[in-house]
Protein backbone atom coordinates (compact mmCIF):
# COMPACT_ATOMS: atom_id res chain seq x y z
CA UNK A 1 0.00 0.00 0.00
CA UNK A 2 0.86 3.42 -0.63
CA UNK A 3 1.62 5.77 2.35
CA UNK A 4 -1.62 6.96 2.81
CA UNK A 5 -2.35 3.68 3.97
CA UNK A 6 0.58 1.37 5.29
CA UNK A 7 0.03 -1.43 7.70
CA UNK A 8 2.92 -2.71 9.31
CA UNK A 9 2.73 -5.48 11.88
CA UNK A 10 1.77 -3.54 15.02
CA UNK A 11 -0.19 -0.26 13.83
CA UNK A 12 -1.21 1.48 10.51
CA UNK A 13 -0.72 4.86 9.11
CA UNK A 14 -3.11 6.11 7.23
CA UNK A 15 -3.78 9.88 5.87
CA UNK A 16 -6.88 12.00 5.29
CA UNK A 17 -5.80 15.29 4.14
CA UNK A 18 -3.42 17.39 6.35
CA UNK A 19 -3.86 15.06 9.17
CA UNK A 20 -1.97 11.63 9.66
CA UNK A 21 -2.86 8.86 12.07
CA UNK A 22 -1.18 6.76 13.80
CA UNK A 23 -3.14 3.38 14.59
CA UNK A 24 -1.86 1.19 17.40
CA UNK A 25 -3.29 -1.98 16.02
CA UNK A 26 -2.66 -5.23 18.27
CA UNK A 27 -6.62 -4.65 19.82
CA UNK A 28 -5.91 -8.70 20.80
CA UNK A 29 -2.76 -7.82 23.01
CA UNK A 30 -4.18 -4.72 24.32
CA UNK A 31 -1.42 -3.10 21.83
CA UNK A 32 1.12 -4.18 24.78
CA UNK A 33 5.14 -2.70 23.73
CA UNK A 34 7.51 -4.28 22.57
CA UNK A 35 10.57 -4.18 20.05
CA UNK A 36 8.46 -4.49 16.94
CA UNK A 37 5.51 -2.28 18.57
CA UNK A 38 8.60 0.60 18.97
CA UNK A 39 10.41 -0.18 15.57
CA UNK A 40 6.84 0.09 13.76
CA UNK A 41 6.01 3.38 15.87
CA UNK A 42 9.37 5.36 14.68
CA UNK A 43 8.33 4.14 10.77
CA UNK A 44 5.52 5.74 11.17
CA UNK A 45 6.60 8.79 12.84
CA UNK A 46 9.42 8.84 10.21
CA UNK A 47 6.59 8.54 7.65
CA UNK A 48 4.60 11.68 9.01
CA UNK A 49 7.52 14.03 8.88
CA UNK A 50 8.61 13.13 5.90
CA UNK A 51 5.46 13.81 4.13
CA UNK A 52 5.26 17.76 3.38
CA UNK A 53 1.86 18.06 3.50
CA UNK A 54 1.06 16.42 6.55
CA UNK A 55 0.35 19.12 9.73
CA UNK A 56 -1.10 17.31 12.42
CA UNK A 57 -0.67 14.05 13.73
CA UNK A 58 -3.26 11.74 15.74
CA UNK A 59 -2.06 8.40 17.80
CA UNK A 60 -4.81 6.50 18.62
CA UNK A 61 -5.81 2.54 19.04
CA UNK A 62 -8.29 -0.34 18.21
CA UNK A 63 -9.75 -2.30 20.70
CA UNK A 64 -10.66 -1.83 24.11
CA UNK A 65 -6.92 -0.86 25.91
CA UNK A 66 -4.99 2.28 24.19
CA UNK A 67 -1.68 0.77 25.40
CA UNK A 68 -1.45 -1.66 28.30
CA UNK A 69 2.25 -1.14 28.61
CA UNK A 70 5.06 -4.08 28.00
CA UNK A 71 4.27 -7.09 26.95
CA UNK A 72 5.54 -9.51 29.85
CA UNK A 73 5.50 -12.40 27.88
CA UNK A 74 8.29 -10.64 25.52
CA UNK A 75 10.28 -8.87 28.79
CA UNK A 76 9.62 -12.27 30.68
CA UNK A 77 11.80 -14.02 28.46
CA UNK A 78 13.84 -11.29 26.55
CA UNK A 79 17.80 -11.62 27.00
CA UNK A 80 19.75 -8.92 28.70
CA UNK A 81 20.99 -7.60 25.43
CA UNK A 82 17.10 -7.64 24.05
CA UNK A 83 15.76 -5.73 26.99
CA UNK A 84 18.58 -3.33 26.81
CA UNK A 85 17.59 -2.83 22.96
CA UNK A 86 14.22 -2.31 23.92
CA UNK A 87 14.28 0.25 26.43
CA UNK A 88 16.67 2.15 24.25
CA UNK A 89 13.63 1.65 21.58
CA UNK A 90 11.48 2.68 24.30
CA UNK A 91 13.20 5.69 24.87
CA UNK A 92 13.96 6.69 21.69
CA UNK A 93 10.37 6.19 21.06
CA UNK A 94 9.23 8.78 23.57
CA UNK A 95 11.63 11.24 23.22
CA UNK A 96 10.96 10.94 19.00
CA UNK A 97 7.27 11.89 19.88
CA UNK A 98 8.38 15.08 21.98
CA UNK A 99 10.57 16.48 19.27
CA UNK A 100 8.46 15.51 16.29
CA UNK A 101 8.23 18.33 14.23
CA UNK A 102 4.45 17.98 14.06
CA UNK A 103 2.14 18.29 16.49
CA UNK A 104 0.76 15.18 17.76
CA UNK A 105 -2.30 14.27 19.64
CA UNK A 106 -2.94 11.20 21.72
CA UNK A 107 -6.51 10.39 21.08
CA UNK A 108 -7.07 7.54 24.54
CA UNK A 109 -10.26 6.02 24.30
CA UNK A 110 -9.23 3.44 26.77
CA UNK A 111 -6.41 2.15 29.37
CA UNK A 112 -3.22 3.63 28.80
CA UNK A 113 -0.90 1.88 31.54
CA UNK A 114 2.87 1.82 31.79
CA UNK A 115 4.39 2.87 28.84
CA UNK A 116 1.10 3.71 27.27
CA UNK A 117 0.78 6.11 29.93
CA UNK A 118 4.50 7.47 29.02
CA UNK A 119 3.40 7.51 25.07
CA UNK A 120 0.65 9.78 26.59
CA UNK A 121 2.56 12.40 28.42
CA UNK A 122 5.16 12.73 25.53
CA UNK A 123 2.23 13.83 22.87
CA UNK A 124 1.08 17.55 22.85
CA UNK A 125 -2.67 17.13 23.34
CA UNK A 126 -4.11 14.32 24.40
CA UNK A 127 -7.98 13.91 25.55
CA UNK A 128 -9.11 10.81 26.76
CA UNK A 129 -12.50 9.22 28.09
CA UNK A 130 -13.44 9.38 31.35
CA UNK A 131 -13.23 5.62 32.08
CA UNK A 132 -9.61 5.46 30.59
CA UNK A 133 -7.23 4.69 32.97
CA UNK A 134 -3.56 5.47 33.66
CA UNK A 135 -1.28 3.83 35.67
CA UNK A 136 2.37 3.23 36.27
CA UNK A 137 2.14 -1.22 36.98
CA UNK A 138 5.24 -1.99 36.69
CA UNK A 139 6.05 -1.94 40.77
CA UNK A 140 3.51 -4.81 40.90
CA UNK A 141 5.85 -6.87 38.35
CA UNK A 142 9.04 -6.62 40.52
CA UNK A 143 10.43 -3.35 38.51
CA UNK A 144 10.62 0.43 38.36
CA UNK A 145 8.68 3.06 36.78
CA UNK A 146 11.32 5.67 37.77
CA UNK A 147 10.69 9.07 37.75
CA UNK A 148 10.20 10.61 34.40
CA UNK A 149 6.31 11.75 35.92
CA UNK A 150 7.79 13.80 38.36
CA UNK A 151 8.66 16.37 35.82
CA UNK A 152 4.74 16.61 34.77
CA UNK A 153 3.03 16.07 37.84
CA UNK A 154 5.41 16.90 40.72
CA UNK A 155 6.99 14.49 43.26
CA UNK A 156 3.49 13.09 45.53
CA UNK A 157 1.32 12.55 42.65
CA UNK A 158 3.81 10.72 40.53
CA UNK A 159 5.00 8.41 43.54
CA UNK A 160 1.25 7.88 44.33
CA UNK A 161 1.13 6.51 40.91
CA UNK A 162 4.43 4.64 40.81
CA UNK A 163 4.83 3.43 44.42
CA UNK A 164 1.25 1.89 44.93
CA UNK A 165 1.12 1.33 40.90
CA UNK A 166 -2.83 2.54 41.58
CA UNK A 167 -4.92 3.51 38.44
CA UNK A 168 -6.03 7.47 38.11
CA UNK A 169 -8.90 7.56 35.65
CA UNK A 170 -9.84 10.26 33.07
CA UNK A 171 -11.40 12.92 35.36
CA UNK A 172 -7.87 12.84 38.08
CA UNK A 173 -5.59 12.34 35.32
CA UNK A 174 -7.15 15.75 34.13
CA UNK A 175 -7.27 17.62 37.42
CA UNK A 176 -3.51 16.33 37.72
CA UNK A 177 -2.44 17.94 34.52
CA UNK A 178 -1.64 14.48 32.55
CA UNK A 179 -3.95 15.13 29.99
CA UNK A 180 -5.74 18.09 28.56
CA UNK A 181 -9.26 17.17 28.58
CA UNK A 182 -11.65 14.42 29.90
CA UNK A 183 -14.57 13.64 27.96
CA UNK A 184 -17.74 10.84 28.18
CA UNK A 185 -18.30 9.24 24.59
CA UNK A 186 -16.01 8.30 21.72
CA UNK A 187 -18.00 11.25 19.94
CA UNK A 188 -17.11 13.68 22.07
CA UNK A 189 -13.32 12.25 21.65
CA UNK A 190 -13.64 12.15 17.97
CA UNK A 191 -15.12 15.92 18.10
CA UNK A 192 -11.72 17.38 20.18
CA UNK A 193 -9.41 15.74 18.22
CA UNK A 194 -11.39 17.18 15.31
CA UNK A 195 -11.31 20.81 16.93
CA UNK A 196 -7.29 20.61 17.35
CA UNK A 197 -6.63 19.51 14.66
CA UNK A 198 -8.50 22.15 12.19
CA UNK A 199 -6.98 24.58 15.13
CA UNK A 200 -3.53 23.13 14.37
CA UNK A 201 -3.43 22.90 10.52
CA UNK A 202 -4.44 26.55 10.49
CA UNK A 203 -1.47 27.85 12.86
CA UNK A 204 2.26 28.11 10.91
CA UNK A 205 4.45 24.97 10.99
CA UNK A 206 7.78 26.27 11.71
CA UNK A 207 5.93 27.95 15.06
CA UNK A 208 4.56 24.78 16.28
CA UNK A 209 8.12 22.68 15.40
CA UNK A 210 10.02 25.81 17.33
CA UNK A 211 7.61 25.72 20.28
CA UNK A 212 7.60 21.72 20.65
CA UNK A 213 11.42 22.32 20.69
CA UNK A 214 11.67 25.18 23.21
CA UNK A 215 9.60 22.72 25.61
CA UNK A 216 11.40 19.22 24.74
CA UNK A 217 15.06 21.67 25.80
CA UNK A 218 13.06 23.34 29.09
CA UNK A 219 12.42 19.79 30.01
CA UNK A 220 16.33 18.84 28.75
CA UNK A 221 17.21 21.46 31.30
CA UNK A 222 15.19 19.86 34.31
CA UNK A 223 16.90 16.55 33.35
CA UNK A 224 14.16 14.98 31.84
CA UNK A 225 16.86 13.09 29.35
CA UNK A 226 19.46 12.32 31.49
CA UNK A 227 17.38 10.38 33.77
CA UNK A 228 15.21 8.67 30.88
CA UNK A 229 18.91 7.63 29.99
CA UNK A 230 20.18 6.10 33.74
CA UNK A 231 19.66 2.60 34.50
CA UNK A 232 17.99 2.47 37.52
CA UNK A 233 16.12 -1.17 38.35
CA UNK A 234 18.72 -2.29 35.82
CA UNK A 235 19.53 -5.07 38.57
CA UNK A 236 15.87 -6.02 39.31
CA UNK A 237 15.94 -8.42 36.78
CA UNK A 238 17.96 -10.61 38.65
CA UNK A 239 16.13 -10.47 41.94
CA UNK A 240 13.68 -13.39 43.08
CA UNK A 241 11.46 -11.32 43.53
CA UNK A 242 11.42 -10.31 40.14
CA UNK A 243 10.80 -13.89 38.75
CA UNK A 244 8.40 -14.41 41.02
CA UNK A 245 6.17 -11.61 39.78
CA UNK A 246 6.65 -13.06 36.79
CA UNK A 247 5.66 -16.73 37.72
CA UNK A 248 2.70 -15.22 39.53
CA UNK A 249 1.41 -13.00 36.70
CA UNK A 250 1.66 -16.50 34.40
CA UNK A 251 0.01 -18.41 37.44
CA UNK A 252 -2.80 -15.57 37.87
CA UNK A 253 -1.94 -15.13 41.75
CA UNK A 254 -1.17 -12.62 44.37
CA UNK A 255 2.91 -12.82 44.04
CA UNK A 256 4.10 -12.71 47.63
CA UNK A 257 7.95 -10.47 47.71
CA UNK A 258 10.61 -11.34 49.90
CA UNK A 259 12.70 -8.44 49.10
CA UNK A 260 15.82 -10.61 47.84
């Protein structure tokens, strides 16, 4: 297909008009990360810039779940050198979104957990339904969310979220300041995204790439990038109580830690 339509084996890109989209399209997986869900996301990003026309970008998903984070069956049984590869992906993935030279919006009509909530907080806009929810899990799997929230919500809220790992639906995660705008009905999503993007398309391209910048260096400056970069809960992997989150998400129990 031509690139007003490409499917690759995670999402689709597709165009209509100014606007391109983004489709994370694993509905069956709850579009959960991994190395191909990363390498197919950076096509299509590379895709929307390099297409002259294109002013606005919209990420959004099939299925029920926007993004329910890694995929533990992949990170359960990647090798060091994989998981290394794939938070570098990861990463690169996030920090790609940030400095796109478009404008992006995150359209979440559903759950948007872990490194969905991440892909989230790196787009421009993003409104989501009020029954979405965000959370940072990965505490419950014997890992680390770190602390890349702090710089958008401050230091309690984003350890509420990454130390108990509890959910914070549409309505808090607007309050908060994680997203723009909570609304009730995937017509009332489809009708924001609408009313950015005509906003966007109409507003000068080199502006919007300038601003995105000035805000991706502001955050530079905070050390947004350096710590995105550290590898903190690098050793977690080799813990028992890392493998036994893992046994007990396969076994569908309550994992019990021993802090070894």
């Amino acid at each position: 297909m031509d690139s007003r339509g490409n499917v690759l084996e995670s999402m689709l890109y597709r165009r209509d008009g100014a606007t391109a989209e983004i489709v994370l399209n694993r509905p069956d997986r709850r579009n959960a990360t991994d190395l191909v869900f990363y390498d197919d996301l950076m096509a299509c990003l590379d895709l929307a810039e390099n297409e002259a026309d294109v002013r606005v970008v919209v990420l959004r998903a099939e299925g029920p779940a926007f993004c329910a984070g890694q995929n533990l069956k992949f990170t359960g049984s990647a090798s060091p050198a994989e998981i290394r590869l794939y938070r570098l992906r990861m990463q690169q993935a996030w920090d790609r979104i940030m400095r796109h030279p478009r404008p992006i919006i995150a359209r979440i009509q559903g759950d948007a957990l872990g490194g969905g909530t991440y892909i989230a907080r790196s787009c421009d806009l993003v409104v989501a339904r009020r029954q979405a929810r965000f959370g940072m899990r990965e505490i419950l799997a014997g890992e680390q969310s770190g602390g890349v929230l702090l710089h958008f919500l401050g230091k309690q809220r984003a350890l509420e979220m990454s130390l108990l790992g509890r959910f914070v639906d549409g309505d808090e995660a607007e309050r908060w300041g994680l997203i723009n705008k909570a609304v009730d009905t995937e017509e009332e999503l489809d009708a924001q995204v609408a009313a950015w993007t005509e906003q966007l398309a109409a507003l000068p391209p080199l502006g919007i790439r300038q601003t995105k910048l000035a805000a991706a260096h502001a955050l530079d400056l905070a050390g947004l990038n350096a710590l995105m970069q550290a590898d903190f809960g690098g050793t977690l992997r080799h813990t028992e109580d890392w493998a036994e989150a893992k046994r007990a998400f396969q076994e569908r129990r309550r994992p019990e830690f021993k802090g070894r």
